[in-house]
PDB file of N, CA and C in Angstrom:
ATOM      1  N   UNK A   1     -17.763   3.513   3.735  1.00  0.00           N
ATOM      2  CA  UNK A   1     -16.587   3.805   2.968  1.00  0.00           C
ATOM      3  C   UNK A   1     -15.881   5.039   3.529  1.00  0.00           C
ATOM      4  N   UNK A   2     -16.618   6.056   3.971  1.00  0.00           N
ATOM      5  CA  UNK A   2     -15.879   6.599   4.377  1.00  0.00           C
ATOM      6  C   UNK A   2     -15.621   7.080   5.890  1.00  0.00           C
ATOM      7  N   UNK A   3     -16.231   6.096   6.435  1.00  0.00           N
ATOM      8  CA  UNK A   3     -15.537   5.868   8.129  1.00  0.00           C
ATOM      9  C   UNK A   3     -13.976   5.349   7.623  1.00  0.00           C
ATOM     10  N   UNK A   4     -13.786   4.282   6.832  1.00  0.00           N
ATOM     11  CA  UNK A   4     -12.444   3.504   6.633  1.00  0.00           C
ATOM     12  C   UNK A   4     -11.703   4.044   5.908  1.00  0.00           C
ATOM     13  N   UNK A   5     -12.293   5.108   5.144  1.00  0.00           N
ATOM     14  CA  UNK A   5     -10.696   6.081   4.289  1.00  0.00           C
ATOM     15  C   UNK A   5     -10.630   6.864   5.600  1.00  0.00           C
ATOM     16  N   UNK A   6     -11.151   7.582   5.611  1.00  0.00           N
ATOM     17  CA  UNK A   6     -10.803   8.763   7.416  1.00  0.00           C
ATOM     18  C   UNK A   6     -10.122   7.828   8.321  1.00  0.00           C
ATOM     19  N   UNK A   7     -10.317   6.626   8.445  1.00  0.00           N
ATOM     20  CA  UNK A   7      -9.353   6.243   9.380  1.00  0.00           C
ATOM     21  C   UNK A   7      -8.192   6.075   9.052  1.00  0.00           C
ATOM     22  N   UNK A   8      -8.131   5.192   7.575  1.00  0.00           N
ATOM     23  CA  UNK A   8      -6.640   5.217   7.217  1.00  0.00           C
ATOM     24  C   UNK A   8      -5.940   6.330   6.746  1.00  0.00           C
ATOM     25  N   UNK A   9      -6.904   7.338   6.270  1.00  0.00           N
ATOM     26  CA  UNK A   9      -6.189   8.714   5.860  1.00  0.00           C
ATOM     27  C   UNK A   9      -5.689   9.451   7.191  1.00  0.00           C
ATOM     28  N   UNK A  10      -6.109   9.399   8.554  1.00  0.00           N
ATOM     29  CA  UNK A  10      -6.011   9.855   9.744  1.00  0.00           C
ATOM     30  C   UNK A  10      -6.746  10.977   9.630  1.00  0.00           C
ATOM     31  N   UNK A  11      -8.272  11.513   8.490  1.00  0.00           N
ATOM     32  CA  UNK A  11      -8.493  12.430   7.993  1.00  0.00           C
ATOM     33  C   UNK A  11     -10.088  12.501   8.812  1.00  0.00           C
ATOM     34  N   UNK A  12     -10.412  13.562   8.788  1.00  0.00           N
ATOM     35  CA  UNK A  12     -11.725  13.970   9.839  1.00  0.00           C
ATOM     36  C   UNK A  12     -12.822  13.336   8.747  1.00  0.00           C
ATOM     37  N   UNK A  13     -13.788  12.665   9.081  1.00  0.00           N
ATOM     38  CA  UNK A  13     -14.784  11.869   8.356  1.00  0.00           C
ATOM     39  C   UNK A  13     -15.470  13.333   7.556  1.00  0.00           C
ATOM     40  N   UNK A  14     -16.061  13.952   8.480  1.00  0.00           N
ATOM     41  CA  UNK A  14     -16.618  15.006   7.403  1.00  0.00           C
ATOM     42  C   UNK A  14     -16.014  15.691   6.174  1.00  0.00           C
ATOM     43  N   UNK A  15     -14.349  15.609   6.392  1.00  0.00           N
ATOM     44  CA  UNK A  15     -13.753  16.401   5.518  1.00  0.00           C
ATOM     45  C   UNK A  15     -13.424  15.385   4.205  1.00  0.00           C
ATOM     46  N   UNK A  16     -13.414  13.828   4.255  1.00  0.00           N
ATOM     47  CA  UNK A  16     -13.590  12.960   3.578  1.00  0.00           C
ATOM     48  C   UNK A  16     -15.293  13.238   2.818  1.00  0.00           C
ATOM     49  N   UNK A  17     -15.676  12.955   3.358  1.00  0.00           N
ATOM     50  CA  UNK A  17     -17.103  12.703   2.904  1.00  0.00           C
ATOM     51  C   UNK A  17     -17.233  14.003   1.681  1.00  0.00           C
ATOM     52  N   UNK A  18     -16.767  15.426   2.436  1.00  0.00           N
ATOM     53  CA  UNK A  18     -17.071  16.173   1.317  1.00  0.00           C
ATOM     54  C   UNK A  18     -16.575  16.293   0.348  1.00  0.00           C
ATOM     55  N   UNK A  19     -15.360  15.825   0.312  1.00  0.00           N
ATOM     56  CA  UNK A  19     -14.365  16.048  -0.730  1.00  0.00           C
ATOM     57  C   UNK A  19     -14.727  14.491  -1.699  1.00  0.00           C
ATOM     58  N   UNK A  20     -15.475  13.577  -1.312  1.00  0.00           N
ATOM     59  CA  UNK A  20     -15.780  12.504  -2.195  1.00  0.00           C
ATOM     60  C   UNK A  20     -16.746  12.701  -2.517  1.00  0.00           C
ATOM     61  N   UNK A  21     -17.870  13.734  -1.962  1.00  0.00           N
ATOM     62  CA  UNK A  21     -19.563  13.557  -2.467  1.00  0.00           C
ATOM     63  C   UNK A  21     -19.760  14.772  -2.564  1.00  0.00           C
ATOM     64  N   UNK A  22     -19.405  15.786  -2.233  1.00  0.00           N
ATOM     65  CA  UNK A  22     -19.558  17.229  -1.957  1.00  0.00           C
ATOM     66  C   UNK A  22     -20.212  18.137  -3.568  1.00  0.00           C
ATOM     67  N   UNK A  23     -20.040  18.998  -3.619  1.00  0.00           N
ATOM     68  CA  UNK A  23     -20.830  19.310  -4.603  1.00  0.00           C
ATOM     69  C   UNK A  23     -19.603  19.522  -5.614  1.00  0.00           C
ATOM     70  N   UNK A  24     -19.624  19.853  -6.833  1.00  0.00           N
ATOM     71  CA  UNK A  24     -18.551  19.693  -8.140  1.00  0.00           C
ATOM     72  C   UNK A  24     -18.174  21.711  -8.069  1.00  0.00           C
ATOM     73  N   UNK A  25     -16.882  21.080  -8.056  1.00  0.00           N
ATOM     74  CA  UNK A  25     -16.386  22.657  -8.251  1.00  0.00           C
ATOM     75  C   UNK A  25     -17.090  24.012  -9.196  1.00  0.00           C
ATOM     76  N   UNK A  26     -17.015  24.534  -8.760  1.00  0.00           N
ATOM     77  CA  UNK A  26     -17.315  25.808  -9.478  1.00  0.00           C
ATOM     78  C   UNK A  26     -16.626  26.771 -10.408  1.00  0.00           C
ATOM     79  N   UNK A  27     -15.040  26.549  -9.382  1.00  0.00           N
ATOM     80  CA  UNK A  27     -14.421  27.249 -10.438  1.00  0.00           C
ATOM     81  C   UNK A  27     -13.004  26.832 -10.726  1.00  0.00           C
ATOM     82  N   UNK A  28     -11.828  27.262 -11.618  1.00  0.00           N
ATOM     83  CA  UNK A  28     -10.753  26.338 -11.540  1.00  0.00           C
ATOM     84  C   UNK A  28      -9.849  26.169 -10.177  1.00  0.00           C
ATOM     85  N   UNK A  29     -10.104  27.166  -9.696  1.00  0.00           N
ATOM     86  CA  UNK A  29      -9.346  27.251  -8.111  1.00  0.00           C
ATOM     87  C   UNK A  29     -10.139  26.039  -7.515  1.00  0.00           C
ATOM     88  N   UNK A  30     -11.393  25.668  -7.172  1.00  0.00           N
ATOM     89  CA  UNK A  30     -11.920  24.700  -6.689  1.00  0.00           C
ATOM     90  C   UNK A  30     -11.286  23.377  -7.205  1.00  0.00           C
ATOM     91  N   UNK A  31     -11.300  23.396  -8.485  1.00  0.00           N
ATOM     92  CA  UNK A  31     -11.319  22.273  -9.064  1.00  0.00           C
ATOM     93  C   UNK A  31      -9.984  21.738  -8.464  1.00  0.00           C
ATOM     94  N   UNK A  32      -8.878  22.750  -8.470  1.00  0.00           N
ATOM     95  CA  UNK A  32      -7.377  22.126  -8.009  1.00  0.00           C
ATOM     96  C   UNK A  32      -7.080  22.244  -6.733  1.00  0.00           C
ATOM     97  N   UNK A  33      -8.601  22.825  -5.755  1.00  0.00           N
ATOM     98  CA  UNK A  33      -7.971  22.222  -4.501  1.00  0.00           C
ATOM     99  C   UNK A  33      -8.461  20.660  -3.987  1.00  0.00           C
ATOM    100  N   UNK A  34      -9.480  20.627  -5.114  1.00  0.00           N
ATOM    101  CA  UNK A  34     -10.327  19.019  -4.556  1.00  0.00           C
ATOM    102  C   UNK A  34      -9.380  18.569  -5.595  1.00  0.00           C
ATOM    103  N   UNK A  35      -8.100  18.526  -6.229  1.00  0.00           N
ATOM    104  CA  UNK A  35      -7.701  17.742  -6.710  1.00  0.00           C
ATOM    105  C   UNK A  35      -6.700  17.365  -5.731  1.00  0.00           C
ATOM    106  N   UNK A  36      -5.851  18.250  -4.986  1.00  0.00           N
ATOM    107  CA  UNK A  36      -4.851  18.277  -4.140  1.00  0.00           C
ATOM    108  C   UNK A  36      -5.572  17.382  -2.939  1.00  0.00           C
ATOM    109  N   UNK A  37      -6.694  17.719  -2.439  1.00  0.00           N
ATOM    110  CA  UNK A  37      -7.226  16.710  -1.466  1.00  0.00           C
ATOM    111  C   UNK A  37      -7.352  15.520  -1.546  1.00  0.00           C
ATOM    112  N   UNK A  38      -8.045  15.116  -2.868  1.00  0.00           N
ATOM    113  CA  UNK A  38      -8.166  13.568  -3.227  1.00  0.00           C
ATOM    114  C   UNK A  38      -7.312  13.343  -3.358  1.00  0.00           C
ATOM    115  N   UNK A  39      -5.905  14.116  -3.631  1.00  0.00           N
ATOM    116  CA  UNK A  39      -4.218  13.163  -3.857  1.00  0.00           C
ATOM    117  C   UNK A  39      -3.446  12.672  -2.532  1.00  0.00           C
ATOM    118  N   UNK A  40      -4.110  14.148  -1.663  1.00  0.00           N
ATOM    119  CA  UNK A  40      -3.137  13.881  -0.818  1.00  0.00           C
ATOM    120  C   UNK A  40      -4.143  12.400   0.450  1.00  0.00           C
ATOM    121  N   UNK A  41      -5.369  12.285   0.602  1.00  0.00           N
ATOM    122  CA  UNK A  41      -6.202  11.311   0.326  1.00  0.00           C
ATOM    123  C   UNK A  41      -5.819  10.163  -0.041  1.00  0.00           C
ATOM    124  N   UNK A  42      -5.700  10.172  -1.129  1.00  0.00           N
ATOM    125  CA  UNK A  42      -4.671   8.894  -2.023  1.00  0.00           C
ATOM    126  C   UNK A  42      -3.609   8.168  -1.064  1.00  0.00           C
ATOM    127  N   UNK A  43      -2.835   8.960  -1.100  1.00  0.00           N
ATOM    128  CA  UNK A  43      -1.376   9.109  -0.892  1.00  0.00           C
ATOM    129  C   UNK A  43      -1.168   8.519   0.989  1.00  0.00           C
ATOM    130  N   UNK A  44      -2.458   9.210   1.567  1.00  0.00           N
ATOM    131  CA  UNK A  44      -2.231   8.620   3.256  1.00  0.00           C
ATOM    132  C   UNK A  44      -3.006   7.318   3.160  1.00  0.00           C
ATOM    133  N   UNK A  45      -3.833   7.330   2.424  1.00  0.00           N
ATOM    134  CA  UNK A  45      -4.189   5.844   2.408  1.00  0.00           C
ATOM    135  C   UNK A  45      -3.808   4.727   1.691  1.00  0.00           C
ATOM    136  N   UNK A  46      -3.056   4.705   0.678  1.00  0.00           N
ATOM    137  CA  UNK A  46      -1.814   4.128   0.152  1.00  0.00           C
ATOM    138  C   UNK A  46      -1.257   3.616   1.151  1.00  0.00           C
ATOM    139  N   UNK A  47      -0.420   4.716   1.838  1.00  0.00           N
ATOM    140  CA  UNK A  47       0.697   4.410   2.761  1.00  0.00           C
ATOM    141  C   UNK A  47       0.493   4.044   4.097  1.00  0.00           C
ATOM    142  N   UNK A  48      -0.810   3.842   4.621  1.00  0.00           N
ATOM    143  CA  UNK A  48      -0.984   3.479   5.975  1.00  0.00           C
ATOM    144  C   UNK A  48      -1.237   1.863   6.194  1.00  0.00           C
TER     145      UNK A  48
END
């Protein structure tokens, strides 16, 4: 699963992987940058 989002996201596999399995935020700053990732995530793989 996530060889094929990194490809369609054009996104580095590791940086996928962590941001889908990685450990759960800590604090609210965390929380809204793994939200911004999984959108923008979303959003290239949507559109590719």
């Amino acid at each position: 699963m996530v060889t094929t989002i990194a490809q369609r996201s054009k996104a580095d596999p590791p940086f996928v992987a962590y941001h889908l399995f990685g450990p759960a935020p800590a604090t609210d700053n965390d929380l809204l940058q793994l939200a911004r990732a999984l959108d923008d995530i979303e959003r290239q793989v949507t559109h590719s």
